[in-house]
N, C-alpha and C. Protein backbone atom coordinates (compact mmCIF):
# COMPACT_ATOMS: atom_id res chain seq x y z
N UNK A 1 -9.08 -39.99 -11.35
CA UNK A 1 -10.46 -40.10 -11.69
C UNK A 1 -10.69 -41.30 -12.59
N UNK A 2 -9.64 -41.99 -12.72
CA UNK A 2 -10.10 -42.88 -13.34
C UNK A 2 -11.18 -43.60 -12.94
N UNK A 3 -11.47 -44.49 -13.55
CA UNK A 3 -13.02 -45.51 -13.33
C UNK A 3 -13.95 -45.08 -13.10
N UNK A 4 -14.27 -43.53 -12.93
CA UNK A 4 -15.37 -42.23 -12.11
C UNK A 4 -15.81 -41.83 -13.73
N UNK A 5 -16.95 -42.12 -13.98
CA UNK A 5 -17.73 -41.07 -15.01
C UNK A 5 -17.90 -39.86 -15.24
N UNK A 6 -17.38 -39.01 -15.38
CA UNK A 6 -17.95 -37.36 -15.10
C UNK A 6 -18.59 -36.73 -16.19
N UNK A 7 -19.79 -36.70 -16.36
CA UNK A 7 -20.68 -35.66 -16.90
C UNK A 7 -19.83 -34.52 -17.46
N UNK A 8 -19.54 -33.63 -16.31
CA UNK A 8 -19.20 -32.12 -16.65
C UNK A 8 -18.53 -31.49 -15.62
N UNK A 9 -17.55 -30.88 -15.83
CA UNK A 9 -16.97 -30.22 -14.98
C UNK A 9 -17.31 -28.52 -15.43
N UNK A 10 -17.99 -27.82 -14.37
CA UNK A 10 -18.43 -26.54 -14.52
C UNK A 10 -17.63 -25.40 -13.60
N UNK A 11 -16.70 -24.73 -13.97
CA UNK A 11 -16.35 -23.91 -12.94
C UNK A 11 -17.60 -22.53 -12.53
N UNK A 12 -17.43 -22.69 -11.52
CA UNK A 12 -18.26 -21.97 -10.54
C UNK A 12 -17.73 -20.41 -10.63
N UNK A 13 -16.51 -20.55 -9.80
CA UNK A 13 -15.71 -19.07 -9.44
C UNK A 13 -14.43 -19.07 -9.18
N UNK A 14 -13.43 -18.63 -9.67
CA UNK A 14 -11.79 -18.80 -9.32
C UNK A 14 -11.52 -17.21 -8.51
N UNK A 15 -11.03 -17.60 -7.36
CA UNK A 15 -10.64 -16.56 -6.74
C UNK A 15 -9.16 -16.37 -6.98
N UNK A 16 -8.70 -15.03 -6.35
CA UNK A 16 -6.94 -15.16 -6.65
C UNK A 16 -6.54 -13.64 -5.95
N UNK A 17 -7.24 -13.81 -4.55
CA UNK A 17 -6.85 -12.78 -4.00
C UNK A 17 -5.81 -13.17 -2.92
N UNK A 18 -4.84 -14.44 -2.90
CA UNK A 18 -3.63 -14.61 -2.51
C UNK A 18 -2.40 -14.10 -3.26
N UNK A 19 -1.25 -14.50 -2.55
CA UNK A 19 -0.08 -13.70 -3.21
C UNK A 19 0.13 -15.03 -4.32
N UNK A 20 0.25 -16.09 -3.95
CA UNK A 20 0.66 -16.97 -4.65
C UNK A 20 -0.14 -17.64 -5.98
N UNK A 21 -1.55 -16.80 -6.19
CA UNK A 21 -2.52 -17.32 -7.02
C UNK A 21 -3.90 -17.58 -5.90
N UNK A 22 -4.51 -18.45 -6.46
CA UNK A 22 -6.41 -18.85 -6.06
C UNK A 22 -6.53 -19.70 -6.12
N UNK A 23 -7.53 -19.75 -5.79
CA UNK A 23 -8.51 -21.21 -5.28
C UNK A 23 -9.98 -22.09 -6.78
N UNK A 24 -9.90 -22.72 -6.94
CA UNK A 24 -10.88 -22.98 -7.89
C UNK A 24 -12.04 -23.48 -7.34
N UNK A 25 -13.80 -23.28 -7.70
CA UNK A 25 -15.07 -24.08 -6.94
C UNK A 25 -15.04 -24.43 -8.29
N UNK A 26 -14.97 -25.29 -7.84
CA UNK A 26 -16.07 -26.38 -9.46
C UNK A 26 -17.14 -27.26 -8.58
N UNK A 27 -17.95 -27.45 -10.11
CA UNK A 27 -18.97 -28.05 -9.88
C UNK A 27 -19.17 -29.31 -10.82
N UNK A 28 -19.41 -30.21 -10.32
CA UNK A 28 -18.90 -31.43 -11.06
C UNK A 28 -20.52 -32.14 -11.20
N UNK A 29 -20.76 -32.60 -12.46
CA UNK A 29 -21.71 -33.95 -12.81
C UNK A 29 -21.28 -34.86 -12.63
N UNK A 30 -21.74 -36.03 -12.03
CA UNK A 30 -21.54 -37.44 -12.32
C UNK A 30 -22.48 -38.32 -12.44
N UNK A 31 -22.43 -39.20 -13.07
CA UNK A 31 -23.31 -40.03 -13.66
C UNK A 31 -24.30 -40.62 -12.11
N UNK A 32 -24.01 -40.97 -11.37
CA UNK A 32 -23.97 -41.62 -10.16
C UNK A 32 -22.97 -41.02 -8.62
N UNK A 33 -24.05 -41.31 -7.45
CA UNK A 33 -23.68 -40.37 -6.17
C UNK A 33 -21.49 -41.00 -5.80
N UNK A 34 -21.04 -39.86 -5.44
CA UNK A 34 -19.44 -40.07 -5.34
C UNK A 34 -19.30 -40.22 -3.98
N UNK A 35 -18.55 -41.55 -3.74
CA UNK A 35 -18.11 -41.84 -2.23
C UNK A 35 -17.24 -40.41 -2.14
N UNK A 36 -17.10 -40.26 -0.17
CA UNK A 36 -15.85 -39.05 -0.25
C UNK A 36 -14.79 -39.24 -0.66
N UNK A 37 -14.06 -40.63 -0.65
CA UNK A 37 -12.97 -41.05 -1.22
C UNK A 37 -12.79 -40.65 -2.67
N UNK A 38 -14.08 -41.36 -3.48
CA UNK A 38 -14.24 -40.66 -4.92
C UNK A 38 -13.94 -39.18 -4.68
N UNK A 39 -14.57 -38.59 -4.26
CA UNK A 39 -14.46 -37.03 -4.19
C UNK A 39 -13.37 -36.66 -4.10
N UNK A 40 -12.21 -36.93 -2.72
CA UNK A 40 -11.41 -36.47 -2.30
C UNK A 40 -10.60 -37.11 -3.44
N UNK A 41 -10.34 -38.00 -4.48
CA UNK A 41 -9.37 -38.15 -5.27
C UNK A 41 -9.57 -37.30 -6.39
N UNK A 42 -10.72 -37.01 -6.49
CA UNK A 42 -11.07 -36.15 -7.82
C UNK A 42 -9.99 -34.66 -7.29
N UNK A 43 -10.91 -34.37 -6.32
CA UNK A 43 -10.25 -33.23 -5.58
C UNK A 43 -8.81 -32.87 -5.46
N UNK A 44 -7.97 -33.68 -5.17
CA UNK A 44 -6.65 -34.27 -4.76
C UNK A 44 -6.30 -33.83 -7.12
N UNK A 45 -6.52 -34.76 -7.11
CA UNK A 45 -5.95 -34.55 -8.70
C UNK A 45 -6.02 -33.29 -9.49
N UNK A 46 -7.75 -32.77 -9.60
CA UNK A 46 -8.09 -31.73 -9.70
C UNK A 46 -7.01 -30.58 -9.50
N UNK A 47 -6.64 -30.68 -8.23
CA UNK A 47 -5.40 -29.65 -7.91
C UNK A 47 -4.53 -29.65 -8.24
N UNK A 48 -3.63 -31.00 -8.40
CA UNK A 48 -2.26 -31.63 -9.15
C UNK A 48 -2.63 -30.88 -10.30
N UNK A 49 -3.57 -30.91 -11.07
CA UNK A 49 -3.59 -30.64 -12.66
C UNK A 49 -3.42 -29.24 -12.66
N UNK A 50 -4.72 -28.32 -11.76
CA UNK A 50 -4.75 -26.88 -12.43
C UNK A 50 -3.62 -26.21 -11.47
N UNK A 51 -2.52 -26.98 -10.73
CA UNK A 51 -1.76 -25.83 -9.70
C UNK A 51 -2.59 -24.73 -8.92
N UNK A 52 -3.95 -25.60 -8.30
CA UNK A 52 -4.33 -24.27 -7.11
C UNK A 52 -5.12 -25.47 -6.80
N UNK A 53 -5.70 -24.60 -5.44
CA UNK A 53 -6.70 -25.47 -4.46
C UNK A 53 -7.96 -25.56 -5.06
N UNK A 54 -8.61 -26.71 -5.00
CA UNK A 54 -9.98 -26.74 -5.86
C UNK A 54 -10.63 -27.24 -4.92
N UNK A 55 -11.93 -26.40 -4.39
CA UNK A 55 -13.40 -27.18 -4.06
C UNK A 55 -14.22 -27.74 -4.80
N UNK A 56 -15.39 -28.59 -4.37
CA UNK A 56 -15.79 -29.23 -5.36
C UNK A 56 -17.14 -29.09 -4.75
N UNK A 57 -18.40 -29.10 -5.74
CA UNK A 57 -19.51 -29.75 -5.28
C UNK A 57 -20.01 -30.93 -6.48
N UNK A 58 -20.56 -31.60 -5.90
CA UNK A 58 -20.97 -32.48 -6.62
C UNK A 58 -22.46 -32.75 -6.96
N UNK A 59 -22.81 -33.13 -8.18
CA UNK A 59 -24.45 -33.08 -8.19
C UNK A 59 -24.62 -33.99 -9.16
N UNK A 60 -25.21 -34.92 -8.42
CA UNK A 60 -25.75 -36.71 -9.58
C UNK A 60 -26.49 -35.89 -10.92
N UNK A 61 -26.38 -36.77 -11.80
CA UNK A 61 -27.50 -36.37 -13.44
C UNK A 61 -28.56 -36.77 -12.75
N UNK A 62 -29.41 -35.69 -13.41
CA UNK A 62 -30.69 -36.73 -13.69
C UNK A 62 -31.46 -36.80 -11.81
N UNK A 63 -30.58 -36.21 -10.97
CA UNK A 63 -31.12 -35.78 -9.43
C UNK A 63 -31.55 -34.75 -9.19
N UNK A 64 -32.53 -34.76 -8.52
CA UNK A 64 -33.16 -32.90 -8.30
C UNK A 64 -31.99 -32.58 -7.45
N UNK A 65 -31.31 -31.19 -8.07
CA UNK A 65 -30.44 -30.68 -7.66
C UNK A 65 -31.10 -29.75 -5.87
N UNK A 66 -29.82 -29.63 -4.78
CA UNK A 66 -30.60 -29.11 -3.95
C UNK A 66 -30.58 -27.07 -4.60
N UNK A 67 -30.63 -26.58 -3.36
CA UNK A 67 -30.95 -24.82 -4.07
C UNK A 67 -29.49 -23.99 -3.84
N UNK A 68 -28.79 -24.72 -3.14
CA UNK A 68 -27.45 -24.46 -3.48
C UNK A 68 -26.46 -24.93 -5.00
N UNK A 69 -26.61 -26.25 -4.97
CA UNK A 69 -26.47 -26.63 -6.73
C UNK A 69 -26.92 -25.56 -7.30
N UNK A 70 -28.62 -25.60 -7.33
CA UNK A 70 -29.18 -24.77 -8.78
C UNK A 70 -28.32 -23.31 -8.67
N UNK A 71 -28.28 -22.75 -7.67
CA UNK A 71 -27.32 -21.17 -7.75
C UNK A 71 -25.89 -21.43 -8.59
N UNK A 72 -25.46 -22.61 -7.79
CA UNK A 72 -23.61 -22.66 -8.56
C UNK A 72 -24.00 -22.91 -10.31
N UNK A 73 -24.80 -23.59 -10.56
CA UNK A 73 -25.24 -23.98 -11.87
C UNK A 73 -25.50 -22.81 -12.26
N UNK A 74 -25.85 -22.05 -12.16
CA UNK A 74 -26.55 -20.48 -12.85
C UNK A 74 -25.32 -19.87 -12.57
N UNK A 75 -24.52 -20.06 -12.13
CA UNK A 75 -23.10 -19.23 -12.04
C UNK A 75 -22.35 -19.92 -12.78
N UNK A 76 -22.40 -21.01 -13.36
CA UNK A 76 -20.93 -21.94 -13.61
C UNK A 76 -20.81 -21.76 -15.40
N UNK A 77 -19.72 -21.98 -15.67
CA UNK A 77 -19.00 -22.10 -16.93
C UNK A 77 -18.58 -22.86 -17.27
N UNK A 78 -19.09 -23.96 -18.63
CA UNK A 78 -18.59 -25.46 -18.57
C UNK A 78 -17.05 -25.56 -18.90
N UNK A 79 -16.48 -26.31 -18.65
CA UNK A 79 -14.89 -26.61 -18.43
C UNK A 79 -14.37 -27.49 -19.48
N UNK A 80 -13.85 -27.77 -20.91
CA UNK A 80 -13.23 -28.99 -21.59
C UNK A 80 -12.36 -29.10 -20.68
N UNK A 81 -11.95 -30.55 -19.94
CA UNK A 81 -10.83 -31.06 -19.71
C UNK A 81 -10.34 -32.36 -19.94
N UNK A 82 -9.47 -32.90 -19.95
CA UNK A 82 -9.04 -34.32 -20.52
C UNK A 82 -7.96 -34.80 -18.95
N UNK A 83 -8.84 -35.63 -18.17
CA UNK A 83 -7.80 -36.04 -17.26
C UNK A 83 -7.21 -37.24 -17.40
């Protein structure tokens, strides 16, 4: 993630109804819209770090969120992380 701004990382919902552990949804701020490449490296790392599979949605600052955002947002829990 380097050179990528991130606002906020909000977890959404961690599941963990596998044998081996769960899956993480986060929901990510960024200052500005993320190529998929951006995404998929966030994504890609994201996982390296917490040891499970992470989805992601993404939602620009300062953009009218669509009505899927606003739900994960009313579900989410902000995240300190240091990548």
């Amino acid at each position: 993630m380097r050179g990528i701004r991130l606002r906020c990382i909000c977890l959404v919902r961690v599941w963990t109804t596998r044998p081996r552990g769960g899956d993480a949804d986060l929901l990510i701020e960024a200052d500005q819209r993320l190529s998929r490449i951006e995404q998929g490296r966030i994504k890609m790392e994201l996982e390296q770090v917490l040891g499970l599979p992470v989805d992601i949605l993404v939602q620009v600052r300062n953009a009218e969120p669509t009505p899927f955002q606003t739900i994960a947002k009313a579900h989410a829990k902000r995240l300190e992380m240091r990548l």
